[in-house]
Protein backbone atom coordinates (compact mmCIF):
# COMPACT_ATOMS: atom_id res chain seq x y z
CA UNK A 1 0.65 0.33 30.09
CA UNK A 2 3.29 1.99 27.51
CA UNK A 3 6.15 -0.04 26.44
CA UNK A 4 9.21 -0.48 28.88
CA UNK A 5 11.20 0.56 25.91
CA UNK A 6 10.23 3.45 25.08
CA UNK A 7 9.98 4.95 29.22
CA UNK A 8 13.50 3.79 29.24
CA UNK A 9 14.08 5.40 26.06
CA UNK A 10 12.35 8.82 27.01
CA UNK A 11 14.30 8.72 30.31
CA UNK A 12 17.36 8.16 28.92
CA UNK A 13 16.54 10.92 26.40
CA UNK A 14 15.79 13.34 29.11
CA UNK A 15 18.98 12.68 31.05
CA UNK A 16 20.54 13.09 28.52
CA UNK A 17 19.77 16.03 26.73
CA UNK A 18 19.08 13.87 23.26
CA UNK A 19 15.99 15.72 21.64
CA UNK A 20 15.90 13.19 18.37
CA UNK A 21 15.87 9.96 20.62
CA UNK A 22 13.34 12.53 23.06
CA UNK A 23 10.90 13.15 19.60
CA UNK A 24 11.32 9.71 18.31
CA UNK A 25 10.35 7.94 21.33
CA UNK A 26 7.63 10.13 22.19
CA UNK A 27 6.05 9.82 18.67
CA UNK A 28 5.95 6.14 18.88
CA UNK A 29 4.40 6.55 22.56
CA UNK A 30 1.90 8.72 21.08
CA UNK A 31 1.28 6.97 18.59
CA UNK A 32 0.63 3.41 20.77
CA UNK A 33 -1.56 5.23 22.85
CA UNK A 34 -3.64 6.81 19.94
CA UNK A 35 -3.87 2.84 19.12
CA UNK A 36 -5.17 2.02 22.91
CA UNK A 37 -8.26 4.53 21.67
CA UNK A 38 -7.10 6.46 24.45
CA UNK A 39 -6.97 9.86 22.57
CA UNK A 40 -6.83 12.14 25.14
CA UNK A 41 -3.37 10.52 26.16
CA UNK A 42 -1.97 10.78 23.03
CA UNK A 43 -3.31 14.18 22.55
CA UNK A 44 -1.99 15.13 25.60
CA UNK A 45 1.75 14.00 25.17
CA UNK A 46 1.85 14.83 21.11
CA UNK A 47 1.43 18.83 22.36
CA UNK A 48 5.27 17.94 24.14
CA UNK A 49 6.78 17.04 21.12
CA UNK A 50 7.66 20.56 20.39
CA UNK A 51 8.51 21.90 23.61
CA UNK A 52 12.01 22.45 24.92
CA UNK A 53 13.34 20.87 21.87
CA UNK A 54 14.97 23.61 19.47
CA UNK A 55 14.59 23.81 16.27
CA UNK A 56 12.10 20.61 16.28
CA UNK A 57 9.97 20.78 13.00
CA UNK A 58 7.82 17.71 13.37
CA UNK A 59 5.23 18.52 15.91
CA UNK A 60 1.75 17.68 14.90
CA UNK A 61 0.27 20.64 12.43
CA UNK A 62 -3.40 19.72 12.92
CA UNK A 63 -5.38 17.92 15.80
CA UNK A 64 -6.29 14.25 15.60
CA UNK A 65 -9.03 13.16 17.06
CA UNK A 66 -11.51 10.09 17.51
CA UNK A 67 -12.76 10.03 13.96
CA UNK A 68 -8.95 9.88 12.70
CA UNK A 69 -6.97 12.72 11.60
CA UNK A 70 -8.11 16.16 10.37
CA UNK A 71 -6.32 16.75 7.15
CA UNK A 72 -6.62 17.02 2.98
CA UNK A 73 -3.43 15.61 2.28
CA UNK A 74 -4.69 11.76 3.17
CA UNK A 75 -8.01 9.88 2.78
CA UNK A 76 -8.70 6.88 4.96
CA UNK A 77 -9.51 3.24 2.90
CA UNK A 78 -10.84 0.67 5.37
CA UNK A 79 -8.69 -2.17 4.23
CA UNK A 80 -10.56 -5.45 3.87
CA UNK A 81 -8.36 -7.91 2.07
CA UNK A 82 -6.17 -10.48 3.77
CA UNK A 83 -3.09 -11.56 2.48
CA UNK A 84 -4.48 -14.93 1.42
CA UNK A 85 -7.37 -13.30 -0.23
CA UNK A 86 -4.81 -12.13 -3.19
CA UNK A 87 -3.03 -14.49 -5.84
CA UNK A 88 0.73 -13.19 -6.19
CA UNK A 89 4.01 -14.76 -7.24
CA UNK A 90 5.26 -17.03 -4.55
CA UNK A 91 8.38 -15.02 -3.75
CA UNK A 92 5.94 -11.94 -3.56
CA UNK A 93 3.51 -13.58 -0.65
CA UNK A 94 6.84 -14.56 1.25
CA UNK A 95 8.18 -11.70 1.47
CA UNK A 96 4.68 -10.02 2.86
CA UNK A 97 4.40 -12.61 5.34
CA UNK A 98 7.77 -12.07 6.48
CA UNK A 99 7.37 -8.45 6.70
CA UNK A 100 3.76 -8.97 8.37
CA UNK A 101 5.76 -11.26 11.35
CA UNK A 102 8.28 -8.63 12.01
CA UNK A 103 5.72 -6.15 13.18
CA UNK A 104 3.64 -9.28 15.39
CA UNK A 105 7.05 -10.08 17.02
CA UNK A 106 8.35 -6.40 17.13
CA UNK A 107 8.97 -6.76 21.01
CA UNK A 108 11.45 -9.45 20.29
CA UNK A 109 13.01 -7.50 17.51
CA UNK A 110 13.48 -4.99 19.70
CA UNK A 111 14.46 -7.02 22.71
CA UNK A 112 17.65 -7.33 19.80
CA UNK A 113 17.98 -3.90 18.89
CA UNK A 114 16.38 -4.16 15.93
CA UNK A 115 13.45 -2.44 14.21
CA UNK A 116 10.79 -3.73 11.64
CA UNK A 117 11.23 -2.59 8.19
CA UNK A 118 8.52 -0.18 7.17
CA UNK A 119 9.29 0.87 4.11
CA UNK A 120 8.18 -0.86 0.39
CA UNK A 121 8.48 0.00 -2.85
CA UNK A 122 5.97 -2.36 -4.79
CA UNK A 123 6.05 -2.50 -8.65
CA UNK A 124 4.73 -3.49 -11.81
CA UNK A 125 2.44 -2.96 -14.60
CA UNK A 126 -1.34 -1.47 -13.55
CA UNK A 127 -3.91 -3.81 -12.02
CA UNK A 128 -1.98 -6.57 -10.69
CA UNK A 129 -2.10 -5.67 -7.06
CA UNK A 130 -0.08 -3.14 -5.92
CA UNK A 131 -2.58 -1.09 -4.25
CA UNK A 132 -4.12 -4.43 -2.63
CA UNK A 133 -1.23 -5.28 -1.31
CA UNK A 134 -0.58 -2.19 0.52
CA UNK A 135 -4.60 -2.87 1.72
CA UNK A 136 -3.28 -6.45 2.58
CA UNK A 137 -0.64 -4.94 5.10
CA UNK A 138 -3.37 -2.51 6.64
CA UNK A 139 -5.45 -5.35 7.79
CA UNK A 140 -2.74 -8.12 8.94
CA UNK A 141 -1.29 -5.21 10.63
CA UNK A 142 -4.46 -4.10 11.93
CA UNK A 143 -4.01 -0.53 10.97
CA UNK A 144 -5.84 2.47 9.50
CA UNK A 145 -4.70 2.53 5.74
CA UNK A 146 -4.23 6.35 4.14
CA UNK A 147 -3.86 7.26 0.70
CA UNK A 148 -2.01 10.37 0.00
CA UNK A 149 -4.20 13.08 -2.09
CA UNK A 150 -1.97 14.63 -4.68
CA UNK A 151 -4.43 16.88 -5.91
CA UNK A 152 -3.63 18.37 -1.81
CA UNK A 153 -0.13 18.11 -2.15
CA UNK A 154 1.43 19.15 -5.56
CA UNK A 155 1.00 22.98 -5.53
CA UNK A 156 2.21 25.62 -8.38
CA UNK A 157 3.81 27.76 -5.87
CA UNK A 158 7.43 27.74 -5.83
CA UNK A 159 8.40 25.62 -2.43
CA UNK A 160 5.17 25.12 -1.24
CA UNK A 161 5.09 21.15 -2.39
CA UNK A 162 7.81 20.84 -0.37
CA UNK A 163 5.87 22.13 2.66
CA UNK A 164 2.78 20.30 1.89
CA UNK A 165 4.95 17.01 1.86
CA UNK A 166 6.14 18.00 5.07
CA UNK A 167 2.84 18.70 6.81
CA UNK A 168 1.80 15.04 5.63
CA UNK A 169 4.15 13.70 7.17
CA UNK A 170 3.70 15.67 10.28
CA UNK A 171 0.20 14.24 10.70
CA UNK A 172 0.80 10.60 10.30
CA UNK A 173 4.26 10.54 12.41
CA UNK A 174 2.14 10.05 15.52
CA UNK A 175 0.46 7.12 14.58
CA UNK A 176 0.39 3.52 13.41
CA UNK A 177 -0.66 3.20 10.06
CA UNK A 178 0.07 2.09 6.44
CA UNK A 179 0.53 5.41 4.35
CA UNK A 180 0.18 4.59 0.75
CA UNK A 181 1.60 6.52 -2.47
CA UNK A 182 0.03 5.16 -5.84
CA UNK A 183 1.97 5.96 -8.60
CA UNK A 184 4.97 7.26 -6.62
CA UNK A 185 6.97 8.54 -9.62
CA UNK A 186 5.03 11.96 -9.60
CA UNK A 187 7.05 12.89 -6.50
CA UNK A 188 9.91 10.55 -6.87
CA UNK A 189 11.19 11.16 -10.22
CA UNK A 190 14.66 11.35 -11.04
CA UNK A 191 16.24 14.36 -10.27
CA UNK A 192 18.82 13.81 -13.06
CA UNK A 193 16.23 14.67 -15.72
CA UNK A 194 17.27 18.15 -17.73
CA UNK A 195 13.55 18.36 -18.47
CA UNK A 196 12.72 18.64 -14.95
CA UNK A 197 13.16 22.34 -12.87
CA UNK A 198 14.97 23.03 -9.82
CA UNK A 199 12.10 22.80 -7.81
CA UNK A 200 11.19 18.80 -8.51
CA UNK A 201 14.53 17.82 -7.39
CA UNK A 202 14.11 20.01 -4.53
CA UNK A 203 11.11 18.17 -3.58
CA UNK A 204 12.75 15.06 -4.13
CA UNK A 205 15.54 15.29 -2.13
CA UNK A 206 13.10 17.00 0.89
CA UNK A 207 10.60 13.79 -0.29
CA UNK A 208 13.56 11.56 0.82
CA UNK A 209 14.55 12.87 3.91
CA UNK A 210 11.03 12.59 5.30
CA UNK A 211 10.96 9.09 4.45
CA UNK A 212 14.29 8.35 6.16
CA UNK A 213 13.18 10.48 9.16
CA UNK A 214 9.68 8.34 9.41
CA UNK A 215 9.18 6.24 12.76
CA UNK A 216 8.99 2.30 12.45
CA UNK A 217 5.54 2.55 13.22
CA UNK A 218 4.59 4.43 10.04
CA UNK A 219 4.26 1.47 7.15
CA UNK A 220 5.29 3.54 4.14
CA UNK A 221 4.14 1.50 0.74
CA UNK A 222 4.67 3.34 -2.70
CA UNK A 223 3.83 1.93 -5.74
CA UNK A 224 4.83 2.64 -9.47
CA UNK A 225 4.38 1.42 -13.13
CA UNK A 226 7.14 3.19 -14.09
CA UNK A 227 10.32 2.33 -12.26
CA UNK A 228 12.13 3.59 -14.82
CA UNK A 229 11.55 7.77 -13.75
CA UNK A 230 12.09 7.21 -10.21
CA UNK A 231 15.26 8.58 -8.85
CA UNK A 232 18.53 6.24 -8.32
CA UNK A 233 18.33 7.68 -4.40
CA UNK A 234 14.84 6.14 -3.88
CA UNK A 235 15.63 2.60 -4.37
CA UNK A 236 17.75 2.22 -1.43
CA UNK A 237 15.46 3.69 0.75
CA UNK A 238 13.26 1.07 0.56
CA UNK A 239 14.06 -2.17 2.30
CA UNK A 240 11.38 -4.32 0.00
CA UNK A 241 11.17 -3.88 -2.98
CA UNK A 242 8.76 -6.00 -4.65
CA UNK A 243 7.32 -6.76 -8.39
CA UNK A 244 3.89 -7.74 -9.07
CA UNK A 245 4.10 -8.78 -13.29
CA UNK A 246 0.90 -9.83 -14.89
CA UNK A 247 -0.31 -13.35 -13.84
CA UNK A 248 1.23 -15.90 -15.88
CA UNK A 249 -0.74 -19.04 -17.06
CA UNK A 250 -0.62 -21.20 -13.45
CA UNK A 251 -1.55 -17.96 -11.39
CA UNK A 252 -4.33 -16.97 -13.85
CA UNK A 253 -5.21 -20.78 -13.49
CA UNK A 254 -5.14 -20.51 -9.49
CA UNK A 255 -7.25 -17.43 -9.87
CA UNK A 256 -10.49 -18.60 -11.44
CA UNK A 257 -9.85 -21.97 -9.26
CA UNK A 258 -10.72 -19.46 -6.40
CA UNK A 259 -13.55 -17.73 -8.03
CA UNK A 260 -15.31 -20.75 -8.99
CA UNK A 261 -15.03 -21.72 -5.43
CA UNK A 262 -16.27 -18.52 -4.33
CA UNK A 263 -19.23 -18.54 -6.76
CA UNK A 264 -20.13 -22.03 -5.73
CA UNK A 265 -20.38 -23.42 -9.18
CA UNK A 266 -18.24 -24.44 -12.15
CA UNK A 267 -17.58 -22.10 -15.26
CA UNK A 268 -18.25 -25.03 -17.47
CA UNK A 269 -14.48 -24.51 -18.85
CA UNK A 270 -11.57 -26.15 -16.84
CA UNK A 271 -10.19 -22.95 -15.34
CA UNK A 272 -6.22 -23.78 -17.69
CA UNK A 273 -8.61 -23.13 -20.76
CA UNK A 274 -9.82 -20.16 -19.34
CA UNK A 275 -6.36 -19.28 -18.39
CA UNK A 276 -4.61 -19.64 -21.59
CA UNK A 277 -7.64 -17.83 -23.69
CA UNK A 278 -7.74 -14.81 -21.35
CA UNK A 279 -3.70 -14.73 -21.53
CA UNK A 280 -2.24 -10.99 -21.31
CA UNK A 281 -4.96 -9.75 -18.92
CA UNK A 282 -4.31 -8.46 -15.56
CA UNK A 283 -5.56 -9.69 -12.49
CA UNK A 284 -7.94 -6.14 -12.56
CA UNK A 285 -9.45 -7.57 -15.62
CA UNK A 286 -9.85 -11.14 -14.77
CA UNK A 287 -12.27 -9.98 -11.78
CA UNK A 288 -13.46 -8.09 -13.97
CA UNK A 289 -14.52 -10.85 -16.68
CA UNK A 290 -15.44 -12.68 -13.93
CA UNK A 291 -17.82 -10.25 -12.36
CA UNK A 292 -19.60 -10.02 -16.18
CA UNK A 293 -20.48 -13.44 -15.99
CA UNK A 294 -21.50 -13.33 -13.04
CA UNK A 295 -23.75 -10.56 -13.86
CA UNK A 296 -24.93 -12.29 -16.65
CA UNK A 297 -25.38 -15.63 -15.07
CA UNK A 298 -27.55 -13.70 -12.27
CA UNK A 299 -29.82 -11.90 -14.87
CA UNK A 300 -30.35 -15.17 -17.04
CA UNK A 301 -31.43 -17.14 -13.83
CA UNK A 302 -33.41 -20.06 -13.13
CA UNK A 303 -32.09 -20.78 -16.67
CA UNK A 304 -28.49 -19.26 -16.82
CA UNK A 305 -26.10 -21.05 -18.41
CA UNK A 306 -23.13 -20.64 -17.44
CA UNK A 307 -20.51 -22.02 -20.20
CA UNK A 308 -22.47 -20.60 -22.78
CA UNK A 309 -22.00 -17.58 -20.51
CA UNK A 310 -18.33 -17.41 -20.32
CA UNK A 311 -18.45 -18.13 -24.27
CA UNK A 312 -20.21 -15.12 -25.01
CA UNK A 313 -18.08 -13.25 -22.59
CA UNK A 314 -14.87 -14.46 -24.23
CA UNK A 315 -15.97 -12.97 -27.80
CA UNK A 316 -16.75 -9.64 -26.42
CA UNK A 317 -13.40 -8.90 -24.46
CA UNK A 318 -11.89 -9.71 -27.99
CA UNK A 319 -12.52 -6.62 -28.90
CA UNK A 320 -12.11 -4.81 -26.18
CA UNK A 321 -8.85 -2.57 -26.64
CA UNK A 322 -7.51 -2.97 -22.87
CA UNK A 323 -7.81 -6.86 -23.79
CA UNK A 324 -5.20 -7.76 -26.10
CA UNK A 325 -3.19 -11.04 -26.48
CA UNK A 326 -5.83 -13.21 -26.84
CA UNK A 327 -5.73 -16.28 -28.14
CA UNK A 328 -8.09 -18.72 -29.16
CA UNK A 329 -11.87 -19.27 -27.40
CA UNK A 330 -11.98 -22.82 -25.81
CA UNK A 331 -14.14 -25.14 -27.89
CA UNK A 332 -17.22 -26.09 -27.53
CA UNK A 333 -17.04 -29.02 -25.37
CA UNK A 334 -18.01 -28.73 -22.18
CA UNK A 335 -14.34 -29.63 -20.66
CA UNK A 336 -13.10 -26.96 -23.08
């Protein structure tokens, strides 16, 4: 059964002649009943959204069927993590949580006029969880999770970026997802730049209206490590805007807390030593330490040893150039 909102909604669009309130609510029923599986539905009532409303340039450009939609400008991740699967800044996991409830209660938000907030603009230097995150939403939400393929959209033709942006957005307007952009400032830059031509800040200001124009249903998350070139305009349409920094000492702490748990056994260095020696490295590189010890450990079974292990680990992401910042090994004690 659709929504009593939106039949009143289409009704009321219908008497009276409003095609935007007409498109909008029949892209959110669309997209509920592409949700319900029931795809013939949807497919059924997406071929409307174009007819006997002029001048309409958001009807669905390619079909979308059982397998997901047909398209280059997107691929599908199947999001995994869970929001308490990922060590952030407390401020950080409140404000996912909070944006996570809005879409569970979204009948009572609307039941107040109101509509979750869909859009987020996460940031912060590379490998501390950005991309996760946006995974993170997928799954609470319990959503497909698409990645947008710039290598489909940025063209050398004069104008046709602009289109391709366009078409994207066309083909996920009809359904509920998370649409992700990783390093957002290739379409988002500012268009104040004098190095930049005519045609980036065309794309930026057509980049922006699509976003604006996006149902509620469509989670847009962008991410960036380089806040600094997006344009002034993009901030404000984003109502969170997060930063994920690198982990300080307590959440780098927290972290290996969790992995020891996970790998069943103790590290053979209390994980604040660990912390403090592996200081400046992202959360992308502490799995990945982690994961080489674990390698190790696995290979060197029945006799592994794990704290000489993580020892030998330590020395060799000394000089490894990603790993800088890092201070002194623990010592050899066991409670190192």
């Amino acid at each position: 059964m659709a929504r009593a909102d939106l039949l009143l909604d289409l009704v009321r669009a219908g008497a009276k002649g409003d095609h935007p309130l007409f498109r909008k609510s029949l892209e959110a029923l669309v997209a509920e009943e592409r949700a319900k599986q029931h795809h013939v539905l949807a497919d059924r009532l997406a071929a409307h959204l174009n007819v006997g409303v002029p001048g309409n340039s958001h009807a669905p450009t390619s079909p979308v069927g059982r397998n997901g939609p047909s398209t280059d400008s997107f691929h599908q991740i199947s999001p995994e993590r869970r929001l308490g699967d990922l060590v952030l800044p407390p401020n950080v996991t409140r404000a996912a949580a909070e944006l996570v409830e809005e879409f569970q209660r979204a009948d009572l938000l609307r039941a107040h006029n109101l509509e979750p907030r869909h859009r987020v603009l996460l940031t912060g230097p590379p490998g501390n969880g950005k991309t996760s995150l946006a995974e993170v939403f997928a799954t609470e939400l319990a959503v497909p999770l698409f990645a947008v393929r710039y290598e489909s959209v940025i063209a050398s033709y004069l104008g046709e970026t602009a289109v391709r942006l366009s078409r994207l957005f066309d083909e996920v307007r009809t359904r509920r997802c998370v649409l992700f952009f990783d390093e957002f400032d290739v379409v988002g830059k500012e268009r104040g730049d004098i190095h930049e031509t005519g045609e980036i800040k065309r794309v930026v200001s057509s980049l922006l209206l699509q976003i604006d124009d996006l149902p509620s249903h469509v989670v847009v998350v962008t991410a960036t490590n380089h806040p600094e070139l997006l344009d002034r305009a993009v901030w404000r349409r984003f109502q969170v805007r997060l930063n994920l920094p690198a982990p300080t000492s307590a959440l780098a702490e927290e972290w290996f807390c969790r992995f020891e748990k996970r790998l069943g056994e103790g590290l053979g260095h209390k994980p604040a030593a660990l912390a403090k020696v592996l200081k400046g490295l992202s959360f992308s590189e502490l799995e990945q330490f982690a994961l080489d010890v674990q390698r190790q450990y696995v290979l060197t079974l029945p006799e592994g040893d794990l704290h000489a292990i993580v020892a030998e680990r330590i020395n060799q992401w000394r000089n490894q150039p990603s790993a800088t910042s890092l201070s002194k090994a623990p010592s050899e004690g066991r409670d190192a």
